[in-house]
Structure formats: C-alpha cells, structure tokens
C-alpha atoms as a PDB file:
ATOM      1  CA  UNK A   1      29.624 -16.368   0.653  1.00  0.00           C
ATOM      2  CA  UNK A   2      31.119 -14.232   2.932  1.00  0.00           C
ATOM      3  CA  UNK A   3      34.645 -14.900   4.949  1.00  0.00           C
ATOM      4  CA  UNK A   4      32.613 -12.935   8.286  1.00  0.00           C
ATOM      5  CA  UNK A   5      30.599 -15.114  10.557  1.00  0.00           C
ATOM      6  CA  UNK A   6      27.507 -14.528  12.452  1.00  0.00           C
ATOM      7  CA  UNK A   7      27.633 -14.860  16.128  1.00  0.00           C
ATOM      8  CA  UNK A   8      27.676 -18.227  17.978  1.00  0.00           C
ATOM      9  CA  UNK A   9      24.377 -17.415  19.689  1.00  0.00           C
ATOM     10  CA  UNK A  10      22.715 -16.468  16.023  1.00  0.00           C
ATOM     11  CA  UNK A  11      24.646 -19.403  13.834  1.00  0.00           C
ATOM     12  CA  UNK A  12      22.907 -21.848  17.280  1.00  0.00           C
ATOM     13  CA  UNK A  13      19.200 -20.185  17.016  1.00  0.00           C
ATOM     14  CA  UNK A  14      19.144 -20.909  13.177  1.00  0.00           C
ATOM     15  CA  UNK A  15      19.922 -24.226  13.420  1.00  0.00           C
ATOM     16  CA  UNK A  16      17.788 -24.985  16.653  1.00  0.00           C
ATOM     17  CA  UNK A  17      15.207 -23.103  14.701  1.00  0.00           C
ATOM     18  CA  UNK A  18      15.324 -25.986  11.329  1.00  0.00           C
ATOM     19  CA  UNK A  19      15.391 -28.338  13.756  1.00  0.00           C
ATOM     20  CA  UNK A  20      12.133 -27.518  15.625  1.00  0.00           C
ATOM     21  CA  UNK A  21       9.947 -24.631  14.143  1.00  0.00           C
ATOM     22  CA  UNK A  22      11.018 -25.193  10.822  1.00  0.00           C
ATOM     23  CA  UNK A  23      10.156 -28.706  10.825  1.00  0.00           C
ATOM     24  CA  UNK A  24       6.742 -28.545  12.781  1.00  0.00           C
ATOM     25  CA  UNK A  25       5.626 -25.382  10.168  1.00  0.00           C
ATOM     26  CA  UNK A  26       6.760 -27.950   7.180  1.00  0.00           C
ATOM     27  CA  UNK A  27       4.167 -30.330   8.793  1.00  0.00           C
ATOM     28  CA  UNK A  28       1.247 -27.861   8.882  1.00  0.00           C
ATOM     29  CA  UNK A  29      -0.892 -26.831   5.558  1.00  0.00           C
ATOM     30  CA  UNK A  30      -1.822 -23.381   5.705  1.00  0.00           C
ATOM     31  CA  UNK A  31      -5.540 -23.578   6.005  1.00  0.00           C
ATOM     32  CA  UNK A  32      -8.571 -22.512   7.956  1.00  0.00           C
ATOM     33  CA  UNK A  33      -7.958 -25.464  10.711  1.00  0.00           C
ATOM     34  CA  UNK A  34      -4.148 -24.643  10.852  1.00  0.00           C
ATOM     35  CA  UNK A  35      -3.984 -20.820  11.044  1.00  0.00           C
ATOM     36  CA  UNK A  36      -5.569 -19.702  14.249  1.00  0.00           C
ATOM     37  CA  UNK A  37      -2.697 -22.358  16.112  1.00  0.00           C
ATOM     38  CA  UNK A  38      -0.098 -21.081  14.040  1.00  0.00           C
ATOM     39  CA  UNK A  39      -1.447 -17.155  14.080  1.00  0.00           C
ATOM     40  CA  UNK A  40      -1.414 -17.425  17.785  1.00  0.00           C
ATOM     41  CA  UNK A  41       2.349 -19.269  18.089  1.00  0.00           C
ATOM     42  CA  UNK A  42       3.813 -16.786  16.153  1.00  0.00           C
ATOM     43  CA  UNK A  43       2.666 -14.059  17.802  1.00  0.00           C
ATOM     44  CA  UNK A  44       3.558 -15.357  20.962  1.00  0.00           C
ATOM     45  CA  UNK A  45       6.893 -15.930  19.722  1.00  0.00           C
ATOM     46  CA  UNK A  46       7.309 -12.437  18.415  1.00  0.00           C
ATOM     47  CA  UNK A  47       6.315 -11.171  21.734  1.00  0.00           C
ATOM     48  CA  UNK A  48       8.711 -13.295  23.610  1.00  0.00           C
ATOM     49  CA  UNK A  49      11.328 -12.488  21.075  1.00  0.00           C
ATOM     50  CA  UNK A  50      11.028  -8.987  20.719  1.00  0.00           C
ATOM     51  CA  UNK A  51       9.111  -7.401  23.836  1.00  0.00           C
ATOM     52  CA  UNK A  52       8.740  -3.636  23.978  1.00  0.00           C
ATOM     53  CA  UNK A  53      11.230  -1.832  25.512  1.00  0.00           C
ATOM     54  CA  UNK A  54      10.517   0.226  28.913  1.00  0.00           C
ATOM     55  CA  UNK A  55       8.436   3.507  28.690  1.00  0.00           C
ATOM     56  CA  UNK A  56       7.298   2.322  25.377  1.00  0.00           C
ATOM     57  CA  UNK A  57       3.942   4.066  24.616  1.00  0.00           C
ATOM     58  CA  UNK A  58       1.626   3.083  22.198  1.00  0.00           C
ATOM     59  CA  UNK A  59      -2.092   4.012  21.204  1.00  0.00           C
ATOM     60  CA  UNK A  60      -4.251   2.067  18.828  1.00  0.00           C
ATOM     61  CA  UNK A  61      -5.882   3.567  15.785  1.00  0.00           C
ATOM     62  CA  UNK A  62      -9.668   2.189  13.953  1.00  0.00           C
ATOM     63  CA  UNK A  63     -10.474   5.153  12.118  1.00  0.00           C
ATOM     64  CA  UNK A  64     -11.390   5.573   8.307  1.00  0.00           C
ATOM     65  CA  UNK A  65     -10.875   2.155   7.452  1.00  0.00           C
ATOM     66  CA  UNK A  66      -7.413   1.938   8.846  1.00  0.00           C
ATOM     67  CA  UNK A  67      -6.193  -0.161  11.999  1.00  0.00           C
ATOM     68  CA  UNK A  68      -2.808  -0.530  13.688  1.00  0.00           C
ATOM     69  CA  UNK A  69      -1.080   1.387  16.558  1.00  0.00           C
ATOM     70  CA  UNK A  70       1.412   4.339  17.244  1.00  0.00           C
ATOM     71  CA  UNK A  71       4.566   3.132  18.916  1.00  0.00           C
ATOM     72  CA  UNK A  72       6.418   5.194  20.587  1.00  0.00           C
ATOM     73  CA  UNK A  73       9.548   3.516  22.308  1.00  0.00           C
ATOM     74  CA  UNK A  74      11.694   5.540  25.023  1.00  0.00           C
ATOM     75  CA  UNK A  75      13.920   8.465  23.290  1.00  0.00           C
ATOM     76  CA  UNK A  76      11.514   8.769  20.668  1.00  0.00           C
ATOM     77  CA  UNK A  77      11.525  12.700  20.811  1.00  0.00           C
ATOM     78  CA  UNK A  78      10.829  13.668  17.113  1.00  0.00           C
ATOM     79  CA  UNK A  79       7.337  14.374  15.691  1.00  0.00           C
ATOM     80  CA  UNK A  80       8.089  15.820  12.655  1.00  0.00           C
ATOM     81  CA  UNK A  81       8.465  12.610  10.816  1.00  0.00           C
ATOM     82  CA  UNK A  82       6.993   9.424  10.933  1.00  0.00           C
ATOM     83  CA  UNK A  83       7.940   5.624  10.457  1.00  0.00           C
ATOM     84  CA  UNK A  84       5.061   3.184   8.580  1.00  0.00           C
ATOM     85  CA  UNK A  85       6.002   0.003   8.914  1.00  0.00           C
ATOM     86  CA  UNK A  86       4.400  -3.152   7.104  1.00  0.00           C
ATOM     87  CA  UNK A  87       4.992  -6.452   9.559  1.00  0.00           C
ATOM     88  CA  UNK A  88       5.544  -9.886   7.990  1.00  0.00           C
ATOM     89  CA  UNK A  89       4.126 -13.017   8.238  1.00  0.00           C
ATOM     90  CA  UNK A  90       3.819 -14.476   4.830  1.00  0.00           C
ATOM     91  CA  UNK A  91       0.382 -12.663   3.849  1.00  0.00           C
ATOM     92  CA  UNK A  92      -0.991 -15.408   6.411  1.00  0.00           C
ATOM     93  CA  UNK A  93      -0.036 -14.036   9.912  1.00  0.00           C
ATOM     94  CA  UNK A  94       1.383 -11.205  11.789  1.00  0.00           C
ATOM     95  CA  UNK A  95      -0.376  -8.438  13.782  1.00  0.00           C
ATOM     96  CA  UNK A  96       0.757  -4.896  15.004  1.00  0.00           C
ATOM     97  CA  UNK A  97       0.646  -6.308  18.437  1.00  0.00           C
ATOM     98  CA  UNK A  98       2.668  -9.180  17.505  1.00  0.00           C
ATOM     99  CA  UNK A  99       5.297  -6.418  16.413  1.00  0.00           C
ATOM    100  CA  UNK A 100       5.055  -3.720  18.854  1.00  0.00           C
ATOM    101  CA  UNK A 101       8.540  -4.802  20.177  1.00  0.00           C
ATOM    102  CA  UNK A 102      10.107  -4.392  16.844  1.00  0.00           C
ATOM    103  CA  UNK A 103       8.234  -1.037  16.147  1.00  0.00           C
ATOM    104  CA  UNK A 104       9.358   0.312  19.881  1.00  0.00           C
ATOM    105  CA  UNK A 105      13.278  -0.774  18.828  1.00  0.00           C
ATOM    106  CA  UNK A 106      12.548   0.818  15.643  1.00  0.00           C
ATOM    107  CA  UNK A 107      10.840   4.040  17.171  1.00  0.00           C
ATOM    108  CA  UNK A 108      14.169   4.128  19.780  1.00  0.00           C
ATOM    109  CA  UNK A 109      16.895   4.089  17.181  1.00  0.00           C
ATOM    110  CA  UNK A 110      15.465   6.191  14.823  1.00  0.00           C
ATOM    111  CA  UNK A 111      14.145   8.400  17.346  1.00  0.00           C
ATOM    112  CA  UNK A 112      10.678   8.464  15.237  1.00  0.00           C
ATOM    113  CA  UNK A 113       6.858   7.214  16.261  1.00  0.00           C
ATOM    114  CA  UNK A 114       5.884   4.178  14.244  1.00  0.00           C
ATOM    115  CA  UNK A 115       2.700   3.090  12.903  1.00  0.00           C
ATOM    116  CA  UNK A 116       2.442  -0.158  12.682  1.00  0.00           C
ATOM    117  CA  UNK A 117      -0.132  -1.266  10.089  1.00  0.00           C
ATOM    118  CA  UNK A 118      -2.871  -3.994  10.954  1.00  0.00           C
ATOM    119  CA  UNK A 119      -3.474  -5.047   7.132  1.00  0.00           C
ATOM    120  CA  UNK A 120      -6.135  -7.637   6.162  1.00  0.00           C
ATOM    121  CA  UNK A 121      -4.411 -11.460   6.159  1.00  0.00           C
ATOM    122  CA  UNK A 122      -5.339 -13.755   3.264  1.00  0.00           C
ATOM    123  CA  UNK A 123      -6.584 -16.356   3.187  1.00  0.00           C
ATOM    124  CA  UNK A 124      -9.887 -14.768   4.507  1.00  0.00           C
ATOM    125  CA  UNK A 125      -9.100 -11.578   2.616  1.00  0.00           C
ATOM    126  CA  UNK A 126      -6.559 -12.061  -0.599  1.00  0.00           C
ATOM    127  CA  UNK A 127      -5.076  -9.923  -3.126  1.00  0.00           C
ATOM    128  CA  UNK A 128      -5.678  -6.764  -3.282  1.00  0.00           C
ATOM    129  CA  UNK A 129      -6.293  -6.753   0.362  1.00  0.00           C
ATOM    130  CA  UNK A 130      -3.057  -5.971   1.514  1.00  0.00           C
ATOM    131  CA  UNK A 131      -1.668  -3.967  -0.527  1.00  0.00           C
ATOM    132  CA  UNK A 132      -4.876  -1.764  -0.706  1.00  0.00           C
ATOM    133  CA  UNK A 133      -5.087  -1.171   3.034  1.00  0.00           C
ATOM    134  CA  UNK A 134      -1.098  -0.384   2.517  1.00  0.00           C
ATOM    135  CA  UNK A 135      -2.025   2.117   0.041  1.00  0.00           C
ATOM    136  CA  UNK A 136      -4.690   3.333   2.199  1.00  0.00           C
ATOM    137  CA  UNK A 137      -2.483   4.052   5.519  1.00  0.00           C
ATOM    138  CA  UNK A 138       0.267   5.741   3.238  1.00  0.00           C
ATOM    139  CA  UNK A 139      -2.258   8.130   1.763  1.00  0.00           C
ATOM    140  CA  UNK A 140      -3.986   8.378   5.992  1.00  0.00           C
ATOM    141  CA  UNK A 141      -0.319   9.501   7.178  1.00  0.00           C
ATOM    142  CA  UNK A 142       0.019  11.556   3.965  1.00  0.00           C
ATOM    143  CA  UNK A 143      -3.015  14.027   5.108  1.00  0.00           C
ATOM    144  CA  UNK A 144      -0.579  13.873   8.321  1.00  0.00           C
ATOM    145  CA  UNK A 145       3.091  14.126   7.258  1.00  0.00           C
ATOM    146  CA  UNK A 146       4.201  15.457   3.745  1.00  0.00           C
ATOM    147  CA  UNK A 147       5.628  12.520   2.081  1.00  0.00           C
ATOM    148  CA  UNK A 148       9.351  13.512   2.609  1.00  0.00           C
ATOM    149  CA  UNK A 149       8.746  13.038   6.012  1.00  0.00           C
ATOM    150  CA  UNK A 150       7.329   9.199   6.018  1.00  0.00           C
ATOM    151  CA  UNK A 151       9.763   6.730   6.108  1.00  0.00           C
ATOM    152  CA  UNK A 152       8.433   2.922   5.261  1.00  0.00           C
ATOM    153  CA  UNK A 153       9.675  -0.405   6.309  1.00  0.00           C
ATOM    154  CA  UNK A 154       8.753  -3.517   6.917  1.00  0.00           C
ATOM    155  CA  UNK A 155      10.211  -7.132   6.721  1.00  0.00           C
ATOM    156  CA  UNK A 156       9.287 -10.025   4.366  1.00  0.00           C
ATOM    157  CA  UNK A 157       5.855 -10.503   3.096  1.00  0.00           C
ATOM    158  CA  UNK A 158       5.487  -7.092   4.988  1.00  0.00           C
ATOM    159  CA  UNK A 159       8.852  -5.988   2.799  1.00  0.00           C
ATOM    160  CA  UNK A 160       7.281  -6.743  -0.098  1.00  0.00           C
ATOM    161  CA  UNK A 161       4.235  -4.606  -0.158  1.00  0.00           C
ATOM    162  CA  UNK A 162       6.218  -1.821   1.597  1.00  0.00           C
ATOM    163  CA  UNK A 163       8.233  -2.108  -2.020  1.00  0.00           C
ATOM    164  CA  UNK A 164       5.104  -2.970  -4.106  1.00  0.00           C
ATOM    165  CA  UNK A 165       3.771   0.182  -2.796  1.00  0.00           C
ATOM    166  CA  UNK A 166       6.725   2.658  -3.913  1.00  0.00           C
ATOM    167  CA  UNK A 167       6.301   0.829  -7.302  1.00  0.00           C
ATOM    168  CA  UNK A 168       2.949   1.711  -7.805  1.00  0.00           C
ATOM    169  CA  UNK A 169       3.057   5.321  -6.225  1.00  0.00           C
ATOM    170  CA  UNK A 170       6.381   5.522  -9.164  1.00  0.00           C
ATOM    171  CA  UNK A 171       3.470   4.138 -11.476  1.00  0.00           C
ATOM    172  CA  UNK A 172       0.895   6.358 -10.558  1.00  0.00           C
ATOM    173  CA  UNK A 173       2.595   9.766 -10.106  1.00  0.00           C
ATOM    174  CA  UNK A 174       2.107   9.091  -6.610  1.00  0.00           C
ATOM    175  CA  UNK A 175       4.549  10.807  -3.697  1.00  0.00           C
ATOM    176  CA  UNK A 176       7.147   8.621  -2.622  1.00  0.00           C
ATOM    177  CA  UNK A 177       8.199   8.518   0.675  1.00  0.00           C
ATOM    178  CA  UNK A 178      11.811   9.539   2.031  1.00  0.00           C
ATOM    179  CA  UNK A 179      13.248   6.712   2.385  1.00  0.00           C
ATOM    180  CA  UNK A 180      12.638   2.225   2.413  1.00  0.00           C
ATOM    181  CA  UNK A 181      13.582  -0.107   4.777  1.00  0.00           C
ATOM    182  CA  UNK A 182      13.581  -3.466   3.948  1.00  0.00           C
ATOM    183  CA  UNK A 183      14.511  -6.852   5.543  1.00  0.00           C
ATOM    184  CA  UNK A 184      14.516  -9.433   4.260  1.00  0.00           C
ATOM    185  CA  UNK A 185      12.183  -8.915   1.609  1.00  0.00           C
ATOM    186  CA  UNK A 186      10.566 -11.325  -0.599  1.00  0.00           C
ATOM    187  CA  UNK A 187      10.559 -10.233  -4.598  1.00  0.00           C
ATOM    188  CA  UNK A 188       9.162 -12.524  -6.452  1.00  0.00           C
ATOM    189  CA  UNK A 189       6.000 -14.651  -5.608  1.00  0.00           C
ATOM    190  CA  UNK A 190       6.429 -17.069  -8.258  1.00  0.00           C
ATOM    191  CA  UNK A 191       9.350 -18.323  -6.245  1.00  0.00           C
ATOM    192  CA  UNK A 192      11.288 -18.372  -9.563  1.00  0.00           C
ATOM    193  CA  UNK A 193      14.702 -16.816  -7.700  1.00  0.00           C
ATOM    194  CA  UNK A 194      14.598 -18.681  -4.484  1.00  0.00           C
ATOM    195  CA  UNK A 195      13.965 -22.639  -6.301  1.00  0.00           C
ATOM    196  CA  UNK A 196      17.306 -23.554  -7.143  1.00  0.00           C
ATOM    197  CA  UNK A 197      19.045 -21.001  -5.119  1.00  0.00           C
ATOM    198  CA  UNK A 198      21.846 -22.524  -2.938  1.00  0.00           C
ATOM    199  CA  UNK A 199      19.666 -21.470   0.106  1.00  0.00           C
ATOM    200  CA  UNK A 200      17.058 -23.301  -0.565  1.00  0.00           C
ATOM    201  CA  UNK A 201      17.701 -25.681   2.124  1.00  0.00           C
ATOM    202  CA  UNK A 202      19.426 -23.586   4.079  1.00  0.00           C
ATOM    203  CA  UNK A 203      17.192 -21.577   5.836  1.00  0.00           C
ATOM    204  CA  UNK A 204      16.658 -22.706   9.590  1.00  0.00           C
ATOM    205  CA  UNK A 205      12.646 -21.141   9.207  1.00  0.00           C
ATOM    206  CA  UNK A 206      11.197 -21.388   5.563  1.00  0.00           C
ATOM    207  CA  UNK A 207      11.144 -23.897   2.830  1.00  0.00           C
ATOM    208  CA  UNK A 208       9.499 -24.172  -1.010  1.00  0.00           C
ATOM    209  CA  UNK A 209       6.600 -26.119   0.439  1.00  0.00           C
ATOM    210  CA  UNK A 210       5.676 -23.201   3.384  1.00  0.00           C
ATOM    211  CA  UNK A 211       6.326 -20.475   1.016  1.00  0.00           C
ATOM    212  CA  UNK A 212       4.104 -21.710  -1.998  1.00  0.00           C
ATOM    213  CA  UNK A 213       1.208 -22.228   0.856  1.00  0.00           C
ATOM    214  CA  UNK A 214       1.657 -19.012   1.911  1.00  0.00           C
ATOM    215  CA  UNK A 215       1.795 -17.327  -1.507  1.00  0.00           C
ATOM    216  CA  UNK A 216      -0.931 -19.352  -2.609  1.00  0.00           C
ATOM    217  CA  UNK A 217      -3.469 -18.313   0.052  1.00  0.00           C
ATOM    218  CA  UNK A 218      -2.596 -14.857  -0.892  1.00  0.00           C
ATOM    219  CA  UNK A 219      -3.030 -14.869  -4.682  1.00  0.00           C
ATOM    220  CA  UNK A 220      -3.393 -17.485  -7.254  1.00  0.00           C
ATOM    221  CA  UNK A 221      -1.861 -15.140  -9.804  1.00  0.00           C
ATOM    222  CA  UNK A 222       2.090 -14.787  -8.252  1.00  0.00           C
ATOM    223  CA  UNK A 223       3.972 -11.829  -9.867  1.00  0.00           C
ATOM    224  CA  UNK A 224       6.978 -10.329  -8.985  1.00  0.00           C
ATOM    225  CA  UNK A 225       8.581  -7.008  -8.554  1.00  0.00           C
ATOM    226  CA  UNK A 226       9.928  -5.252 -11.238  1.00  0.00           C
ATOM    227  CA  UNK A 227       9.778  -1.870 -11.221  1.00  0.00           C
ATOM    228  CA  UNK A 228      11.126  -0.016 -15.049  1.00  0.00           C
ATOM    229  CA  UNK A 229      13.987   2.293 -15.767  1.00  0.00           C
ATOM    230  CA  UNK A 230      13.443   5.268 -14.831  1.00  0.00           C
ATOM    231  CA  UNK A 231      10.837   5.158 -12.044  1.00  0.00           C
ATOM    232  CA  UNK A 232      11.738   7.341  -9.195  1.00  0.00           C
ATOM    233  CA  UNK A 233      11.874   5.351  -6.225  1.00  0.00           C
ATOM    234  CA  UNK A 234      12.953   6.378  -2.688  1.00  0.00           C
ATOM    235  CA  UNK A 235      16.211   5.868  -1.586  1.00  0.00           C
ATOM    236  CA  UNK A 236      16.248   1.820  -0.032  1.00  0.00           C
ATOM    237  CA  UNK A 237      18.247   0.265   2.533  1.00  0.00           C
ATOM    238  CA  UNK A 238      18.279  -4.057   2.412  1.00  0.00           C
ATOM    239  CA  UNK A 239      19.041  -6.027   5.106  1.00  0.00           C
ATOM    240  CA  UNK A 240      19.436  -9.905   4.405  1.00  0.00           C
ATOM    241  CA  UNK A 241      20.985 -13.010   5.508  1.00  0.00           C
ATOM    242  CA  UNK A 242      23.592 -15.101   3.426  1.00  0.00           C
ATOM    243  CA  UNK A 243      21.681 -18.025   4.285  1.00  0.00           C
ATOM    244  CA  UNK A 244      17.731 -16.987   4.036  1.00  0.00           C
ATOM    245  CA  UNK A 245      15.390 -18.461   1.816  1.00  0.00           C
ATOM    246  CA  UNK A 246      14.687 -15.460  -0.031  1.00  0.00           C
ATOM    247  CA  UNK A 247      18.501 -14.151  -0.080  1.00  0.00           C
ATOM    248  CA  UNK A 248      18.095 -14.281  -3.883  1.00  0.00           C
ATOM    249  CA  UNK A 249      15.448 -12.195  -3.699  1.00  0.00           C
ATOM    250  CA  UNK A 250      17.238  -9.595  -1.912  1.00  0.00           C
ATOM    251  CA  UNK A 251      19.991  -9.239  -4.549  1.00  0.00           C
ATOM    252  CA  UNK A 252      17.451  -9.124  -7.225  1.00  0.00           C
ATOM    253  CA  UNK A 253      15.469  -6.207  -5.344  1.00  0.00           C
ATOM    254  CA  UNK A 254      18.653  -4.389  -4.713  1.00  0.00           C
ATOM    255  CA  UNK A 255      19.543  -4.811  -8.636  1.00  0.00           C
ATOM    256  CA  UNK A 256      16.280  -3.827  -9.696  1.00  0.00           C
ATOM    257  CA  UNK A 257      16.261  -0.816  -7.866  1.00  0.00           C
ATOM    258  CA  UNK A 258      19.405   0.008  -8.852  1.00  0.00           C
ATOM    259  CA  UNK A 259      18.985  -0.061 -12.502  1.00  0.00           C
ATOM    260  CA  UNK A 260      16.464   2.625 -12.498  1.00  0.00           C
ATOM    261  CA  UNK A 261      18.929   5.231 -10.877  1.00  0.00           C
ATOM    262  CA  UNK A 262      17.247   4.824  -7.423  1.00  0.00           C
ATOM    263  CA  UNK A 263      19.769   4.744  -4.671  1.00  0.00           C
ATOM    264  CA  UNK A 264      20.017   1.187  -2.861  1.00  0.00           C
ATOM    265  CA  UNK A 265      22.155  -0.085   0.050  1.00  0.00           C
ATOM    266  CA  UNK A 266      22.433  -3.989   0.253  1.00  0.00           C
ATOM    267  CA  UNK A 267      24.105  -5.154   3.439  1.00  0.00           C
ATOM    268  CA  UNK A 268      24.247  -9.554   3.534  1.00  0.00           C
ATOM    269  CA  UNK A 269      24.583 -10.680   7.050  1.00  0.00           C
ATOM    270  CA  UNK A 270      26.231 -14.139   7.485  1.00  0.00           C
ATOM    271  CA  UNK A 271      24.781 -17.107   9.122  1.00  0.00           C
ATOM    272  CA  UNK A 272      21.751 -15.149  10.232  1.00  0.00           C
ATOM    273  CA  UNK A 273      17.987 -16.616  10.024  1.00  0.00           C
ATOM    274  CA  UNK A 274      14.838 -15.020   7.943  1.00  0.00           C
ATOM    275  CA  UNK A 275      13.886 -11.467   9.355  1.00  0.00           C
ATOM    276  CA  UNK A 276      16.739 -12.151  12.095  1.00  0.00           C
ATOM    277  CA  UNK A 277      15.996  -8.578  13.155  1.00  0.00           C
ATOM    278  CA  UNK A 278      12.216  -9.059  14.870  1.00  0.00           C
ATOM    279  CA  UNK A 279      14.111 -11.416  17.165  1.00  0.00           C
ATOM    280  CA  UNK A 280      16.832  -8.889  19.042  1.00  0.00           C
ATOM    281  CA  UNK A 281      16.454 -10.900  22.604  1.00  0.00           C
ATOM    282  CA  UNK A 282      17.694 -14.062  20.743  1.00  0.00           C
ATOM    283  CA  UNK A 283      19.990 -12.589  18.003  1.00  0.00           C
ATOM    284  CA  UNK A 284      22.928  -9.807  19.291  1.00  0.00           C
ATOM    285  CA  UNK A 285      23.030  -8.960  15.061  1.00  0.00           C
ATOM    286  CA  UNK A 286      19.468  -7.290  15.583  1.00  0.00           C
ATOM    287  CA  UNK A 287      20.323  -4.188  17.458  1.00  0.00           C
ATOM    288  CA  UNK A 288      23.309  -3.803  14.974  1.00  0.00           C
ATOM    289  CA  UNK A 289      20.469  -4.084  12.483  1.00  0.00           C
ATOM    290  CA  UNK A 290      18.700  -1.726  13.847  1.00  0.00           C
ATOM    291  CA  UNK A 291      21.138   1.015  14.585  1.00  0.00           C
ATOM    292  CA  UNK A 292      22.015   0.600  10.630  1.00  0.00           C
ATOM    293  CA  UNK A 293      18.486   1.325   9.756  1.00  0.00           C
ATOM    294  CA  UNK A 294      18.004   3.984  12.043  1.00  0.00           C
ATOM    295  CA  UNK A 295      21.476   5.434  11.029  1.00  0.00           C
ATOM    296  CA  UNK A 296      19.907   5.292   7.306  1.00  0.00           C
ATOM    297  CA  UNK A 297      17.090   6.700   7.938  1.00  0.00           C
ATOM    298  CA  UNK A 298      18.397   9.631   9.358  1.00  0.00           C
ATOM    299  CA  UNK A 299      20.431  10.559   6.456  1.00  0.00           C
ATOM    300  CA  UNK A 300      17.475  10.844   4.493  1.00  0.00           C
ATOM    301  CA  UNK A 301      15.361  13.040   7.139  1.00  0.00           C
ATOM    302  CA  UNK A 302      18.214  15.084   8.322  1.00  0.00           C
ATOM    303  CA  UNK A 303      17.757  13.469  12.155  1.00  0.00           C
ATOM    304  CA  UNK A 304      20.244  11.887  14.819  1.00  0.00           C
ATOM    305  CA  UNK A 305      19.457   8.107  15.356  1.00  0.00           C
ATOM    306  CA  UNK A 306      19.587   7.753  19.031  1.00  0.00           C
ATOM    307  CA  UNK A 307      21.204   4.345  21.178  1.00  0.00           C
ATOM    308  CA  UNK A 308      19.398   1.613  22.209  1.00  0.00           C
ATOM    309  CA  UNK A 309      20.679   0.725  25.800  1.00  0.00           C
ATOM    310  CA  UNK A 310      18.101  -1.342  27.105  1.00  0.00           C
ATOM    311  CA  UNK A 311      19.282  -5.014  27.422  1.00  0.00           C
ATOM    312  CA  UNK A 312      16.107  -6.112  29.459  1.00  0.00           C
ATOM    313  CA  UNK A 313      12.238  -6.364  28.320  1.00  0.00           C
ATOM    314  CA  UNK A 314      10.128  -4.883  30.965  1.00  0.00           C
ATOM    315  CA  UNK A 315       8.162  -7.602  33.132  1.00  0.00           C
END
C-alpha cells in the first residue's frame, strides 16, 4: 500500500461510485434483457465523463470487415504514426463512440490520430470474436503504418486483448507494435489472482459476481495471459489503481512481461477507481495519466507529447 494518496475528489467518486453504480450493476445479470439498459448507461456515462475535447475531428471507418473511427483531438499534428486503441467494457459493452473522449485526450497528448476499434461484444458474438477483429484492425493499420509506428492501448477487457494480441503476434512471428499501453488491464479470466486479493472488496465499480458474468458471456473456457521466456514483446507501460479489482492482475502482467526480457513500466495509483483514466472530468489523476502515457509513448516513436489545456468539454 502506498504512503501517497489520491485526490479528495477521486478517493469521493470511488466511494460514491460502490455506493450507487457498483451496487445497482451487482443487482443486474448480464443477459439479453439486461444489456441494452446497461450498454446504453454506460455509454452515456462515458460520454458525460469523458467528452471530446474542442476541434476534435473524427471520421468513421466500415471497410473490409473493420469498424471504429479516427480521432483526431486538437494538437494532433503527427501522421506518421498511429495509436489503436482497444476500449473496455468487460467483453459485454463499450463502443468507439462511447470512447471518443478518451481517444481525443489520447490523440492530444500524444499528439497521434487514434483508431478506436468497434470489436464484436459477446454475448451475441463470443470468443474468438474479439480478439479476431483485434487481430484484424492491427494487420488493416499494418498495410497503413509499418508496425514500429503503431502504438496499442486500451483499458481493461479492452487491455487485455490489446496484450493477448502482442502474445500471439510473439507466437506467430507476427510484427509487434512499438509500444503497449495498458490500464488497468485484466490478466487472468479465471479470476484466480483477483479472488482472495485484498481488493476484492475494495473496488468502488467491480466485484467477483459482475466479473464472472462478464467473463462468462465471453468464453466458457477462461485462460489467462502468460506469455513464455523469451517472446519479444513491445515495450509496455501499466497504469493501475492500489485499490482496483484487478490490481493483482496488473502486477502479474507487469511480472510476466518482465520475465521474458520485455521492457515494462508499472506505475500503482492510490485510492483511484477501475480504468480511473476514461473518466478525466471526474478524476484530476486522469490527465496526469494521460500525459504519462503520452510521455511513454513518445520515447518509443521518437515524438514530443504535447499539453492538454482544455479544462472544458465543448457544449
């Protein structure tokens, strides 16, 4: 546990947060009655929470079997690289519209256009699904972008096939891509390091009950990541809270990594909730978040991460 603290305003969203949404989602089974409501909530959270910043462009893509959009927030001057980023949502949820204010804070810092991936959600469409259509918009940006230009990121469920994907790309003599961002990542489907883990019941969002729904509408087979010593893997940045459900996840990821040689940067924020950073108009630790990333990600591409100024979404 860390001596630091997290800011009043994050340490009072977290525990608003078990309080209300984390309660109300414990009440809800994920099923086909349940996830429209819940689809829609959470994407109208993520838009209140995260709205794009001003003179963010974007342009969506349905071509060859791939959907999302290009994000472009204000300052984003570079197009010789390029940002893929995976959105969470526990296999269940999420959308690239849901996300386009954390790709445009994520274009702005890094000074990069995203592409924000609209993968197939289980239960409708389970493993492979997801991590084929991953697969697929890697190789679409590789005809695009030589891979030591691509950068990809994402946060939780959406963390864990960004990693699943370097793992099988190491597996199949695949390019890797520059670099990995990952928040708050998930590792291990089977749940086997979060259970038991003194964060448990911590977390103000998720809990054993939502997770193994989640997981379960996905895949009936849960596995974990594990990739073996000596796989090249892109150099990885993790962001997670001292407090998240899937903390122990985190610290497994980053050991994992490490043992095969690959370069891996674990930073633990305290008092923080799940995938704190898709929330930077309710959590100040966000935009720190994101300047780290951006500042990580230009060490790898050999590019300046720019400011983000903007304090106000635009109406």
């Amino acid at each position: 546990m860390s001596a630091e603290r997290g800011s009043l305003r994050a340490r009072t969203v977290r525990q608003v947060s078990a309080l209300t949404v984390g309660q109300l989602a414990a009440l809800a089974p994920v099923n086909a009655y349940t996830l429209p409501p819940s689809r829609l909530l959470i994407e109208q959270a993520m838009r209140a929470g995260a709205p794009p910043l001003r003179a963010t462009t974007t342009d969506p893509v349905d071509e060859d079997g791939i959907r999302g959009e290009w994000v472009r927030g204000p300052r984003a001057d570079r197009r010789d690289a390029v940002v893929l980023y995976i959105h969470g949502g526990g296999f269940v949820a999420g959308s690239a519209l849901g996300y386009r204010g954390v790709a445009s804070r994520l274009s702005t810092a890094t000074r990069l256009p995203v592409f924000t991936l609209d993968y197939r959600l289980a239960p409708e469409h389970p493993f492979p699904a997801a991590p084929t259509d991953v697969a697929a918009a890697f190789e679409w940006l590789l005809r695009r972008y030589p891979a030591h230009r691509i950068v990809v990121a994402g946060d939780s469920a959406g963390a864990f096939l960004a990693a699943h994907l370097v793992i099988e790309n190491a597996r199949g003599g695949q390019p890797e891509p520059a670099a990995l961002v990952l928040f708050s990542p998930m590792a291990d489907l089977s749940l086997g390091l979060a259970v038991g883990h003194e964060n448990e019941h911590r977390d103000g969002l998720l809990s054993t009950q939502i997770a193994r729904q989640a997981i379960a509408a996905f895949t009936d087979e849960p596995f974990d990541l594990r990739p073996v010593h000596g796989m090249r893997l892109p150099p990885t940045l993790i962001h997670a809270s001292d407090t998240e459900y899937f903390g122990a996840d985190a610290a497994a990821l980053a050991r994992r990594w490490r043992d095969t040689g690959t370069h891996c940067e674990l930073r633990v924020w305290p008092d923080q909730m799940h995938a704190f950073q898709t929330l930077p108009m309710v959590v100040p630790e966000s935009r720190t978040a994101y300047r780290a990333a951006a500042r990580f990600v230009a060490t790898h591409l050999d590019t300046a991460p720019a400011v983000i100024t903007q304090k106000v979404p635009a109406s």
